[in-house]
N, C-alpha and C. Protein backbone atom coordinates (compact mmCIF):
# COMPACT_ATOMS: atom_id res chain seq x y z
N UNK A 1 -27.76 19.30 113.61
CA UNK A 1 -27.20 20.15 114.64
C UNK A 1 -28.12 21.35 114.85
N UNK A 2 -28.25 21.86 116.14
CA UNK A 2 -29.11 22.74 116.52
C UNK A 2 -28.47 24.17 115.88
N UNK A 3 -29.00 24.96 115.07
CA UNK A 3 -28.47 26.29 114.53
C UNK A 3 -27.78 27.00 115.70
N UNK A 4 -28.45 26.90 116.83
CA UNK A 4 -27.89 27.98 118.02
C UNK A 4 -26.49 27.49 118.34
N UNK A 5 -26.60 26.45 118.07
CA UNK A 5 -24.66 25.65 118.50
C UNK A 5 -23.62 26.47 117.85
N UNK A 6 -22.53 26.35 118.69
CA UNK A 6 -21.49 26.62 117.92
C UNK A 6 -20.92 25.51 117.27
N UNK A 7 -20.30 26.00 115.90
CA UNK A 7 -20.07 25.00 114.89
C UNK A 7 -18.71 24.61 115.89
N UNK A 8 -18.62 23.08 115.58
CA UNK A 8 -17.18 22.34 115.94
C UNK A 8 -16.14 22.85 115.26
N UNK A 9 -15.21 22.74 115.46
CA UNK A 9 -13.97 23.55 114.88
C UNK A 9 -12.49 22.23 115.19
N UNK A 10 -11.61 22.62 114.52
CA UNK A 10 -10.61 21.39 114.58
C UNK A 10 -9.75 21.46 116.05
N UNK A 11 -9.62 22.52 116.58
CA UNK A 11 -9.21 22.84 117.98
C UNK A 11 -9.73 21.59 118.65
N UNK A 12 -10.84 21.93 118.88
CA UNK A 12 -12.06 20.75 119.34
C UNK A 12 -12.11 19.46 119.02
N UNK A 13 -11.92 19.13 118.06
CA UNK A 13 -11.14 18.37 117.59
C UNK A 13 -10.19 17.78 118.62
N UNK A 14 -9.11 18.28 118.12
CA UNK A 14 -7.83 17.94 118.65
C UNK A 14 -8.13 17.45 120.16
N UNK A 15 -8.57 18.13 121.17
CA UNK A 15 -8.84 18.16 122.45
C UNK A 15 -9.73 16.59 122.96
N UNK A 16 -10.03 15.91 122.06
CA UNK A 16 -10.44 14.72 121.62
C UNK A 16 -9.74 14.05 122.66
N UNK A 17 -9.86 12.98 123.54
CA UNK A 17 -9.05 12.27 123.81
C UNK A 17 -8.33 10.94 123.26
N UNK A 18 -7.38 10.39 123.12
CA UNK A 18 -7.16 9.78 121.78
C UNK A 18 -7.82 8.02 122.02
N UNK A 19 -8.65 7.79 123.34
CA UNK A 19 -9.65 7.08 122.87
C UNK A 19 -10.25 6.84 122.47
N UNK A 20 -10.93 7.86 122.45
CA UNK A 20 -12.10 8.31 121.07
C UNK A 20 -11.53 8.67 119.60
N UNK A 21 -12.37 7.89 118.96
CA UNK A 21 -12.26 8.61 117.48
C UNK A 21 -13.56 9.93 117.22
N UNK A 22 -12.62 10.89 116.63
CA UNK A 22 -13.23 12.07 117.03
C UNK A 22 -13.57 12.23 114.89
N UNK A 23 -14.51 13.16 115.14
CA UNK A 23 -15.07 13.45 113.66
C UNK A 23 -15.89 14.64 113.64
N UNK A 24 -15.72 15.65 112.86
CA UNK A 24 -16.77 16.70 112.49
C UNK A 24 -17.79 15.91 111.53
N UNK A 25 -19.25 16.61 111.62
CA UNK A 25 -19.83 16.33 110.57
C UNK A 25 -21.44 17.73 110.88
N UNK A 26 -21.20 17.86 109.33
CA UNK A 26 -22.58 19.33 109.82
C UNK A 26 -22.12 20.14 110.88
N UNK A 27 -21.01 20.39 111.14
CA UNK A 27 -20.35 21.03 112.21
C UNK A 27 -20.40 20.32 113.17
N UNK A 28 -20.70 19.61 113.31
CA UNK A 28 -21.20 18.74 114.95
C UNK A 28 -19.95 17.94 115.45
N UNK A 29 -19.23 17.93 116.31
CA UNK A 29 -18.23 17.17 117.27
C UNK A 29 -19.05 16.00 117.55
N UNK A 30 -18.42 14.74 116.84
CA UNK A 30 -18.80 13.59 117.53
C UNK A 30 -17.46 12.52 117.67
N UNK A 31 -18.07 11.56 118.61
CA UNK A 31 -17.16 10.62 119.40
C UNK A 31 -17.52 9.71 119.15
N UNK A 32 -16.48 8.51 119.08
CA UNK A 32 -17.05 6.83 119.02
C UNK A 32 -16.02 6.17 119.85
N UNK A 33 -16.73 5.52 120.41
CA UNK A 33 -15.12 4.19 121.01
C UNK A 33 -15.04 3.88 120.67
N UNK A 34 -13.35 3.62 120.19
CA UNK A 34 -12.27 3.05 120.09
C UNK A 34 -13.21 1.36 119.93
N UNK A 35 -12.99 0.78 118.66
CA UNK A 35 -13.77 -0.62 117.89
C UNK A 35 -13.33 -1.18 119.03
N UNK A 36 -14.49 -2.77 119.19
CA UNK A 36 -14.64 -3.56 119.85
C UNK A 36 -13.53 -4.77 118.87
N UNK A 37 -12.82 -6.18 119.74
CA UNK A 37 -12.49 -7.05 118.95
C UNK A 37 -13.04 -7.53 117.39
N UNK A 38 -14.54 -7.40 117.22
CA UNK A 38 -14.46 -8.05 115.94
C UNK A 38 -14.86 -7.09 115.12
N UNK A 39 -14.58 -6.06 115.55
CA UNK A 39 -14.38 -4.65 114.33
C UNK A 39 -12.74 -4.34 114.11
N UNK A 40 -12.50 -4.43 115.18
CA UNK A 40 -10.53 -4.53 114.85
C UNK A 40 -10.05 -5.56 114.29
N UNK A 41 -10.60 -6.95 114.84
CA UNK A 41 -9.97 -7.87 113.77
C UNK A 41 -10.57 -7.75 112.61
N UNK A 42 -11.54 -7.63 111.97
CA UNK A 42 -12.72 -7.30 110.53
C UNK A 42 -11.55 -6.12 109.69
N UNK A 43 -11.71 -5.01 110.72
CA UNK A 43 -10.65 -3.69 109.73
C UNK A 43 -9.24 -4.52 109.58
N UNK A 44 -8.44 -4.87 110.17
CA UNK A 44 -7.14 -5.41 110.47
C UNK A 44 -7.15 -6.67 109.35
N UNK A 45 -7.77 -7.52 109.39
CA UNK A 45 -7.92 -8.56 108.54
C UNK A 45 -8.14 -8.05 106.91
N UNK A 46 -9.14 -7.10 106.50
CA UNK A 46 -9.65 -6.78 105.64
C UNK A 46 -8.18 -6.14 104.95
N UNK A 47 -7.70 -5.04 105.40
CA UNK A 47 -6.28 -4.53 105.13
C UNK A 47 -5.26 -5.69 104.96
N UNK A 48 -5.05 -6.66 105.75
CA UNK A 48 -4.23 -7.77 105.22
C UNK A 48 -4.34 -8.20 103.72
N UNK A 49 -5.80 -8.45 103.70
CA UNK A 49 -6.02 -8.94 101.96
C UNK A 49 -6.03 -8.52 101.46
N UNK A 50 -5.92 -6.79 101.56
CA UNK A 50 -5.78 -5.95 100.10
C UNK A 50 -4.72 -5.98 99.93
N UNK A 51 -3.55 -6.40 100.52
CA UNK A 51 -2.16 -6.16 100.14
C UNK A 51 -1.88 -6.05 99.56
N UNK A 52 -1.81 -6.91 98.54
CA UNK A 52 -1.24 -7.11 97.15
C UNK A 52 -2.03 -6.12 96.18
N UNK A 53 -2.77 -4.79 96.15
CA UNK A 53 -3.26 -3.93 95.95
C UNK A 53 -2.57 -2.70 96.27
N UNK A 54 -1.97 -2.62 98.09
CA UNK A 54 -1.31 -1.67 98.15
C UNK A 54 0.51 -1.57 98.25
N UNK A 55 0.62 -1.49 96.82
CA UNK A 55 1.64 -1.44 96.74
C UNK A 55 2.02 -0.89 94.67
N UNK A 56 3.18 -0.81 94.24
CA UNK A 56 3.20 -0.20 93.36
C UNK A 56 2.37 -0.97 92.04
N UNK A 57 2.00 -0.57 91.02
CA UNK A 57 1.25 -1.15 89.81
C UNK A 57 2.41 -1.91 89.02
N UNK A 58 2.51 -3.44 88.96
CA UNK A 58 3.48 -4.32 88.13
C UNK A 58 4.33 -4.95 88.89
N UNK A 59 4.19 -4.14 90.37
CA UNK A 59 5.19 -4.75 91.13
C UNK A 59 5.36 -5.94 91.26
N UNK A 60 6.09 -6.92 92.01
CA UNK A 60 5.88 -8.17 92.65
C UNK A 60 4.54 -8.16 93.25
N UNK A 61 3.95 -9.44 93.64
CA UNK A 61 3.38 -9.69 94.80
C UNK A 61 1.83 -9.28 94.62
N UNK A 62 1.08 -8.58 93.31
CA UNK A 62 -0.19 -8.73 93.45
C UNK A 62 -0.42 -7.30 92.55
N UNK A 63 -1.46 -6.86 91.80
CA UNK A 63 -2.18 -5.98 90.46
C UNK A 63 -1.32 -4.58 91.25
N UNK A 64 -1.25 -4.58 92.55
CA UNK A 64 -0.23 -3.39 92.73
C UNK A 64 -1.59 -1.73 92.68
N UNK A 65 -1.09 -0.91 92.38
CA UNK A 65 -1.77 0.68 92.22
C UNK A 65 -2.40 1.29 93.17
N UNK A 66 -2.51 1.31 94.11
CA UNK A 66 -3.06 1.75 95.59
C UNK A 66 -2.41 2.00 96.90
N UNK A 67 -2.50 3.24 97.70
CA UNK A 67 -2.52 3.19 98.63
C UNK A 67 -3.73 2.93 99.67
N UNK A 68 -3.28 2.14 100.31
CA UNK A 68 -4.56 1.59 101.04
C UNK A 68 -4.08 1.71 103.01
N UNK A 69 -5.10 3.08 103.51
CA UNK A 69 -4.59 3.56 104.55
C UNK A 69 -5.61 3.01 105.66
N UNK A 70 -5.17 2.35 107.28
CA UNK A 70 -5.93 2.33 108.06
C UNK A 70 -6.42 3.59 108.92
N UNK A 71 -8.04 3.66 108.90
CA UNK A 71 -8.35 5.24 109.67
C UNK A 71 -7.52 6.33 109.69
N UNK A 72 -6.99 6.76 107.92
CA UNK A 72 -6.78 8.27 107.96
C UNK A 72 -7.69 9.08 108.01
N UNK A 73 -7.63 10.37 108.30
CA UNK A 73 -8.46 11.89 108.42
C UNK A 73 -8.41 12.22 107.18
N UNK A 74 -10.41 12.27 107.04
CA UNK A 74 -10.27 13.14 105.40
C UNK A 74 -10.81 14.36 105.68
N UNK A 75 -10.39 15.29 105.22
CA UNK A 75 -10.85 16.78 105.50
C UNK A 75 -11.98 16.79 104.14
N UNK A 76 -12.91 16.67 104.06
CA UNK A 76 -14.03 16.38 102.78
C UNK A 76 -14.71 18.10 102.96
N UNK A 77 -14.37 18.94 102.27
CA UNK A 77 -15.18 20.17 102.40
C UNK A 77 -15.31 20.46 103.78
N UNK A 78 -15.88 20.76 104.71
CA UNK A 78 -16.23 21.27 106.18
C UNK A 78 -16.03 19.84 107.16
N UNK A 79 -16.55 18.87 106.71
CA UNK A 79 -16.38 17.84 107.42
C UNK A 79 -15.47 16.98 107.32
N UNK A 80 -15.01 16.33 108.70
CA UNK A 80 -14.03 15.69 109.17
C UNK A 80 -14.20 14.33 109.11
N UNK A 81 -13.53 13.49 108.66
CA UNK A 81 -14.37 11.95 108.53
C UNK A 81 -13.18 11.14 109.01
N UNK A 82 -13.42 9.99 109.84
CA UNK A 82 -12.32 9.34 109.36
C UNK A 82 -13.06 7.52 109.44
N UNK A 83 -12.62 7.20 108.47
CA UNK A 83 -13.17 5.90 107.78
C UNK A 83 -12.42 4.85 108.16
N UNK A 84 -12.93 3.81 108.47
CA UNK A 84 -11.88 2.22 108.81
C UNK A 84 -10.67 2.30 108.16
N UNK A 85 -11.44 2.19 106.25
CA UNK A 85 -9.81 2.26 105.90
C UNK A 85 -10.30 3.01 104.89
N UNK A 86 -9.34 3.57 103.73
CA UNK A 86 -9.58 3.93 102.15
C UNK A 86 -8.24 3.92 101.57
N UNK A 87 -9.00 4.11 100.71
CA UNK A 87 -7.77 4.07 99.47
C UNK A 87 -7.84 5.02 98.25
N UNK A 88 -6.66 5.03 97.52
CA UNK A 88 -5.93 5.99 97.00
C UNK A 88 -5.85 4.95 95.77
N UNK A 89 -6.16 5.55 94.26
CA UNK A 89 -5.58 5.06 93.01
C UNK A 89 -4.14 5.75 93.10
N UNK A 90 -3.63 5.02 93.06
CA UNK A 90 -2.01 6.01 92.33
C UNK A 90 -1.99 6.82 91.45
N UNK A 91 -2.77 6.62 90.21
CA UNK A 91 -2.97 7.07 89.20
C UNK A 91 -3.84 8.95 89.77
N UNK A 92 -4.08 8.58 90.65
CA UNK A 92 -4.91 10.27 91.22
C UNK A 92 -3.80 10.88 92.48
N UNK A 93 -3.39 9.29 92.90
CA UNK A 93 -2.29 10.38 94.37
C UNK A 93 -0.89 9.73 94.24
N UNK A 94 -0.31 10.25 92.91
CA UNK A 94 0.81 9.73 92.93
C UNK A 94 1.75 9.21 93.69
N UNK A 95 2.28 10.21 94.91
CA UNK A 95 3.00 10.42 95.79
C UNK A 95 2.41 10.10 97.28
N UNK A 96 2.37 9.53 98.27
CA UNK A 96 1.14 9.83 99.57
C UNK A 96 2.32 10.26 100.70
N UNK A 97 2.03 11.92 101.07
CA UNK A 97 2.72 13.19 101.08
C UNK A 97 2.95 12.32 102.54
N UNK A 98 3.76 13.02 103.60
CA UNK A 98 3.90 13.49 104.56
C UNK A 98 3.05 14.34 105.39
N UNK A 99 1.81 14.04 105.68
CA UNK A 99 0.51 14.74 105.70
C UNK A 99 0.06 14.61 106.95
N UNK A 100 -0.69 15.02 108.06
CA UNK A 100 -1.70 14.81 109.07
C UNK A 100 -3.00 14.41 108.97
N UNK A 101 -3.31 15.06 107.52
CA UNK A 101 -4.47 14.85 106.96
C UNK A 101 -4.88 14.88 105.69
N UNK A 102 -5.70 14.18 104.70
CA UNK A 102 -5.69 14.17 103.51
C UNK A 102 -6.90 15.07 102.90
N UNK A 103 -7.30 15.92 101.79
CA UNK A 103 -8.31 16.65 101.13
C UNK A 103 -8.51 16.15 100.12
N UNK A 104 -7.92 15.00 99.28
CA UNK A 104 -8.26 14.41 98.14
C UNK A 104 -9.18 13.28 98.48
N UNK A 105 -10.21 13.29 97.87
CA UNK A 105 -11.00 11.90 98.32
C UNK A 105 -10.57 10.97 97.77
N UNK A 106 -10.40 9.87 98.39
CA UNK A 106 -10.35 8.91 98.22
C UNK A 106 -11.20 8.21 96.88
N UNK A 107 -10.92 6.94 96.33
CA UNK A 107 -11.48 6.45 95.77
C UNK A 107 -12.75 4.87 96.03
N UNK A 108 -11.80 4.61 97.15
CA UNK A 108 -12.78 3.50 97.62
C UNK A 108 -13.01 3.93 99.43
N UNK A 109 -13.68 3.54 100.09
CA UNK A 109 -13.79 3.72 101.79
C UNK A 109 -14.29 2.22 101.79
N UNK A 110 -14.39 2.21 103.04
CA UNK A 110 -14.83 0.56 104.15
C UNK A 110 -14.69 0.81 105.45
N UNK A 111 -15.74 1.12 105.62
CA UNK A 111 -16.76 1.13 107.14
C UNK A 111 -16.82 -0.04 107.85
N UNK A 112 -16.31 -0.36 108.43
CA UNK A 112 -16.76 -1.44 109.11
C UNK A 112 -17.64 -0.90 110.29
N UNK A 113 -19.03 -1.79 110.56
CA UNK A 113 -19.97 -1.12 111.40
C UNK A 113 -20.04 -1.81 112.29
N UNK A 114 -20.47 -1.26 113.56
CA UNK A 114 -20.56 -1.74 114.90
C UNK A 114 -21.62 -1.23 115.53
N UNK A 115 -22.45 -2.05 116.77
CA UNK A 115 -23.80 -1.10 117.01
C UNK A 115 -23.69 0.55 117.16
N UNK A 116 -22.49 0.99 117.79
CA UNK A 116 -22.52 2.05 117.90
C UNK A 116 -22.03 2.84 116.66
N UNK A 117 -21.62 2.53 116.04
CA UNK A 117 -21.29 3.32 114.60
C UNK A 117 -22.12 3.02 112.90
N UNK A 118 -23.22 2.23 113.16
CA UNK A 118 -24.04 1.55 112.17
C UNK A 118 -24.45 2.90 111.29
N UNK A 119 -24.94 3.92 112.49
CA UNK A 119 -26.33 4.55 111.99
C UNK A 119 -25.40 6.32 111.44
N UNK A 120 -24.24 6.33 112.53
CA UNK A 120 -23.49 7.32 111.79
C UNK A 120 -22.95 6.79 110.68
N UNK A 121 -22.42 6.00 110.10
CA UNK A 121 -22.07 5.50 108.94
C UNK A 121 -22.64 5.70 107.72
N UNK A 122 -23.88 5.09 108.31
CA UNK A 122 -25.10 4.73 107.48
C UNK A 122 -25.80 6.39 106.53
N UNK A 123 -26.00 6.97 107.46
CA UNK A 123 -26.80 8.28 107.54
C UNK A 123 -26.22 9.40 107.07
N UNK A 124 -25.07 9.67 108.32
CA UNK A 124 -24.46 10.78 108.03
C UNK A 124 -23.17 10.77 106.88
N UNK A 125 -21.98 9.61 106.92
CA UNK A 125 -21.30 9.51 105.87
C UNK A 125 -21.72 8.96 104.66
N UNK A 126 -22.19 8.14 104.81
CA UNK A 126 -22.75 7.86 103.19
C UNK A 126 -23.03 8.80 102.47
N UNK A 127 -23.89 9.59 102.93
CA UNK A 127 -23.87 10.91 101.79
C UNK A 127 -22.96 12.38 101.45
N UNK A 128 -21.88 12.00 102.36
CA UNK A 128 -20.97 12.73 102.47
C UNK A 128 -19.48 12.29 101.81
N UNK A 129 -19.63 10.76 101.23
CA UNK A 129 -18.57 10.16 100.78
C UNK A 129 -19.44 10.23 99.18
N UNK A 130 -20.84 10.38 99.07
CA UNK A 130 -21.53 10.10 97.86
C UNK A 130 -21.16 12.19 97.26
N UNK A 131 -21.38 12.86 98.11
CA UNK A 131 -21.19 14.46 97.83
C UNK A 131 -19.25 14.36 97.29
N UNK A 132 -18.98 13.99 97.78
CA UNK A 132 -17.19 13.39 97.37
C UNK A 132 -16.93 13.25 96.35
N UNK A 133 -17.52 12.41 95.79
CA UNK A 133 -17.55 11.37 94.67
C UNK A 133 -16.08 10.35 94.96
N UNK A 134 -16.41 9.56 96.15
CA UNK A 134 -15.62 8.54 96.43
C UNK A 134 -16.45 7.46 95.46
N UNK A 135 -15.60 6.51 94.92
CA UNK A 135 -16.37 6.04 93.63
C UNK A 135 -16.91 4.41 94.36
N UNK A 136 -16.30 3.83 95.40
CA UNK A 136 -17.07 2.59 95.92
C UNK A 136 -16.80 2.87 97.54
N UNK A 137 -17.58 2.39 98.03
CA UNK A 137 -17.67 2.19 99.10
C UNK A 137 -18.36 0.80 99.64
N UNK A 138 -17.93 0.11 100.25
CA UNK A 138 -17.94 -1.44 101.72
C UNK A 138 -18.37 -0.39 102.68
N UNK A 139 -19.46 -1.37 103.18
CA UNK A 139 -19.99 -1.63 104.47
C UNK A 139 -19.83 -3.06 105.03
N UNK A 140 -18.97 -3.10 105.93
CA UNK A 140 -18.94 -4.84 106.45
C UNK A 140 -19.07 -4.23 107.72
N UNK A 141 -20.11 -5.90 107.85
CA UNK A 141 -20.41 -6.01 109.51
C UNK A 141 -20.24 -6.79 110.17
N UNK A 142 -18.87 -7.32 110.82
CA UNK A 142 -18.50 -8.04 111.61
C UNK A 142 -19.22 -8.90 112.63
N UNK A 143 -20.72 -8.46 113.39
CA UNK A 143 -21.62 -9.49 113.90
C UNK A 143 -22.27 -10.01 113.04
N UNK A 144 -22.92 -9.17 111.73
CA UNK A 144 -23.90 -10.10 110.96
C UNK A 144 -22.93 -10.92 109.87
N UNK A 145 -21.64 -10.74 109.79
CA UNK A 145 -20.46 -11.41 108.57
C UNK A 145 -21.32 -11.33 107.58
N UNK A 146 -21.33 -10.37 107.29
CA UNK A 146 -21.60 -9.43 105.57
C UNK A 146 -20.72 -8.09 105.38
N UNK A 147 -20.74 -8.34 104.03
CA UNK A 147 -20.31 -7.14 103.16
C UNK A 147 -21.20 -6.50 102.38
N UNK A 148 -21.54 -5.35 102.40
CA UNK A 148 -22.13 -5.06 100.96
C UNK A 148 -21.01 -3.64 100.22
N UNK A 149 -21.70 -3.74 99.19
CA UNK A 149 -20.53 -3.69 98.50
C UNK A 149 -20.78 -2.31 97.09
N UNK A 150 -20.64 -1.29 97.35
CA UNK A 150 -21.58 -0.46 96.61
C UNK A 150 -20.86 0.40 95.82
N UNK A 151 -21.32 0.51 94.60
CA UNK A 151 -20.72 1.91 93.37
C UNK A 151 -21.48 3.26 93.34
N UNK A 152 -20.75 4.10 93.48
CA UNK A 152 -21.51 5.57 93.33
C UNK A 152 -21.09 5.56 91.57
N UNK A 153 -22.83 6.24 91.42
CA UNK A 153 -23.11 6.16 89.71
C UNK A 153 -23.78 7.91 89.99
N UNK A 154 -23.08 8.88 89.43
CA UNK A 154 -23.70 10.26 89.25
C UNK A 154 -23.54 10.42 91.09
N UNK A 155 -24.56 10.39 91.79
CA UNK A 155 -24.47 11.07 93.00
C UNK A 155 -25.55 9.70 94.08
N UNK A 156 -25.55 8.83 93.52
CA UNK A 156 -26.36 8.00 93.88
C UNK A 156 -25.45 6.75 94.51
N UNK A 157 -26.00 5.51 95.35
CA UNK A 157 -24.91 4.55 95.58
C UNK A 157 -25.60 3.20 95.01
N UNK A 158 -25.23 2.72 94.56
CA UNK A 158 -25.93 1.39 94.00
C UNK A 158 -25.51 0.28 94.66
N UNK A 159 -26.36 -0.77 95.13
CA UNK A 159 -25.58 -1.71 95.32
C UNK A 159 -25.00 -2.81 94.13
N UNK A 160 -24.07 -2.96 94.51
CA UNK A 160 -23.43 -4.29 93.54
C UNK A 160 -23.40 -5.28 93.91
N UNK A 161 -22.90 -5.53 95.21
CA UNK A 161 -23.52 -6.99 95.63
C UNK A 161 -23.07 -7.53 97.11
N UNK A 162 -23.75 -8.08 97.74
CA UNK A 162 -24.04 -8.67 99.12
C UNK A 162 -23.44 -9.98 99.90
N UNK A 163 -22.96 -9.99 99.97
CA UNK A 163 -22.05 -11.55 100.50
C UNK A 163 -22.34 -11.46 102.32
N UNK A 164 -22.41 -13.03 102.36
CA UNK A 164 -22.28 -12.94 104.20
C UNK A 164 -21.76 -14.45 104.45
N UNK A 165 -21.18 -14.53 105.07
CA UNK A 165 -20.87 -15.83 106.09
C UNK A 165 -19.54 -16.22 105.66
N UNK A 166 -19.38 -17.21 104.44
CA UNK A 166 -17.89 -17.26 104.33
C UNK A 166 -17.74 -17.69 103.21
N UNK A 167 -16.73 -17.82 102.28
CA UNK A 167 -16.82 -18.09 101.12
C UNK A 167 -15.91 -17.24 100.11
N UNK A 168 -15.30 -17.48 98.71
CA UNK A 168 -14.84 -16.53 98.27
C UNK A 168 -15.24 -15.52 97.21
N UNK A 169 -14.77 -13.90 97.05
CA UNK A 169 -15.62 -12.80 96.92
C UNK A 169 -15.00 -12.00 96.38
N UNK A 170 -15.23 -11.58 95.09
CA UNK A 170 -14.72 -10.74 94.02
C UNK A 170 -15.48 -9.72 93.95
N UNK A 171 -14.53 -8.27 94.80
CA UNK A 171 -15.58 -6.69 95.29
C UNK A 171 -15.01 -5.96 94.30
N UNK A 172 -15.80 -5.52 94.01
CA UNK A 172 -15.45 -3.83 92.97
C UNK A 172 -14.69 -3.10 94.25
N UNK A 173 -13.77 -2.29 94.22
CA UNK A 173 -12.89 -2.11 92.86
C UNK A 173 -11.58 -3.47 92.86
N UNK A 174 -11.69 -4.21 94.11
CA UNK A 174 -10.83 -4.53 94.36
C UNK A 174 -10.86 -6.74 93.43
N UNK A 175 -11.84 -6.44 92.13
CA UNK A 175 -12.14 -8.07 91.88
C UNK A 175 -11.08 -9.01 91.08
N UNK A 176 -9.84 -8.28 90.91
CA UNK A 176 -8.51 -9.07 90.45
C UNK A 176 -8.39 -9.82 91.75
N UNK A 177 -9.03 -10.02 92.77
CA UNK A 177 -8.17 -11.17 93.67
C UNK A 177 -9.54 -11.77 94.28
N UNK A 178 -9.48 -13.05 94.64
CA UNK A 178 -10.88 -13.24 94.69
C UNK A 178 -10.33 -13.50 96.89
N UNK A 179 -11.47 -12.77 97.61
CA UNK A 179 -11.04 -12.41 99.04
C UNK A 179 -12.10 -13.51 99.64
N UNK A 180 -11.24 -14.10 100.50
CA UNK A 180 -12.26 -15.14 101.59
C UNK A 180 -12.51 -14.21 102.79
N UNK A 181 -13.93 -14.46 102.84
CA UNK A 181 -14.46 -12.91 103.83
C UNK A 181 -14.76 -13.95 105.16
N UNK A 182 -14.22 -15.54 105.31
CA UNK A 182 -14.54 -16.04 106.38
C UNK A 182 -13.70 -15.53 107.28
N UNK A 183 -12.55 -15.47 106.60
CA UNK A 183 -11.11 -15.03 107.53
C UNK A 183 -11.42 -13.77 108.17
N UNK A 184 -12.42 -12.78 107.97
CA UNK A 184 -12.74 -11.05 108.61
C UNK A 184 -13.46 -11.40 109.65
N UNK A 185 -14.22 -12.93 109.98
CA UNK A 185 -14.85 -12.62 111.19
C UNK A 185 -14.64 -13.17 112.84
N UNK A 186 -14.51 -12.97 113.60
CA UNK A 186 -14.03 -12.99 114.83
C UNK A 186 -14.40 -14.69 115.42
N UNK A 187 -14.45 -15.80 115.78
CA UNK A 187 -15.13 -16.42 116.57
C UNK A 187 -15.40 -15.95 117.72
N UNK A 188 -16.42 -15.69 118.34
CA UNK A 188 -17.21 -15.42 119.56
C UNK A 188 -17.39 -16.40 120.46
């Protein structure tokens, strides 16, 4: 962002139109459209299979301990983020408040990328979810049908491992269930 700018502010924000997904970052007001089909079905699908994740620990129905939210607002220090999906250990957010917006980071995020959101993803959040200490983070990409699949170690992101096309896929944090990643991608 150019120093002479005025920093974005949440007003500004707000004034967003709710087509756009709106985001601070470095102070900067930015916009994305509203995902194309095989980024909505990719996020939408992907949240289906964590299910049995988000829900209580012992419960019925799957290892349980997570809240697992589609595109909430994280207020991360100055910047405004909001991520495909993330999630919440229970064990860190006991309760998941009645809120507009959340300040606890998350523990896992998943980006799903699209041409127009590849390089903000890539660039600007990654190191802003790594300054966090969000402890994994997914990148899936719905045209190329890959995942990768990465652990933050100290302040760094490592990859753990790479899957594409279809097949079944045991991701950190989520490898108690093994996920068919054919089902995330769109036919075209």
């Amino acid at each position: 962002m150019d120093p002479a700018q005025r920093r974005a502010t949440y007003d500004d924000l707000l004034q967003v139109p709710d087509i756009l997904v709106a985001e601070i970052i470095d102070g900067e007001l930015i916009t994305s459209p509203r995902p194309a089909s095989p980024h909505a079905w990719a996020e939408s699908t992907i949240g289906q299979d964590l299910g049995p994740f988000n829900r209580r620990p012992g419960g019925p129905g799957g290892p349980g301990g997570w809240w697992i939210l589609f595109e909430p607002e994280l207020h991360l220090g100055t910047d405004i983020v909001v991520p495909d999906l993330a999630g919440w250990r229970r064990e860190r957010m006991p309760v998941l408040g009645n809120i507009p917006y959340f300040e606890l980071p998350p523990d896992w995020v998943c980006e799903v990328v699209s041409p127009a959101t590849a390089r903000l993803d890539r660039v600007r959040k990654m190191p802003i979810y790594s300054r966090e200490q969000v402890g994994y983070l997914w990148l899936v990409d719905p045209l190329m049908r890959t995942l990768e699949v990465y652990r933050l170690e100290g302040q760094r992101w490592i990859v753990v491992s790479t899957h594409g096309g279809t097949g079944g896929v045991r991701a950190e944090p989520f490898e108690a269930i093994e996920l068919d990643i054919s089902r995330w991608w769109l036919e075209l």
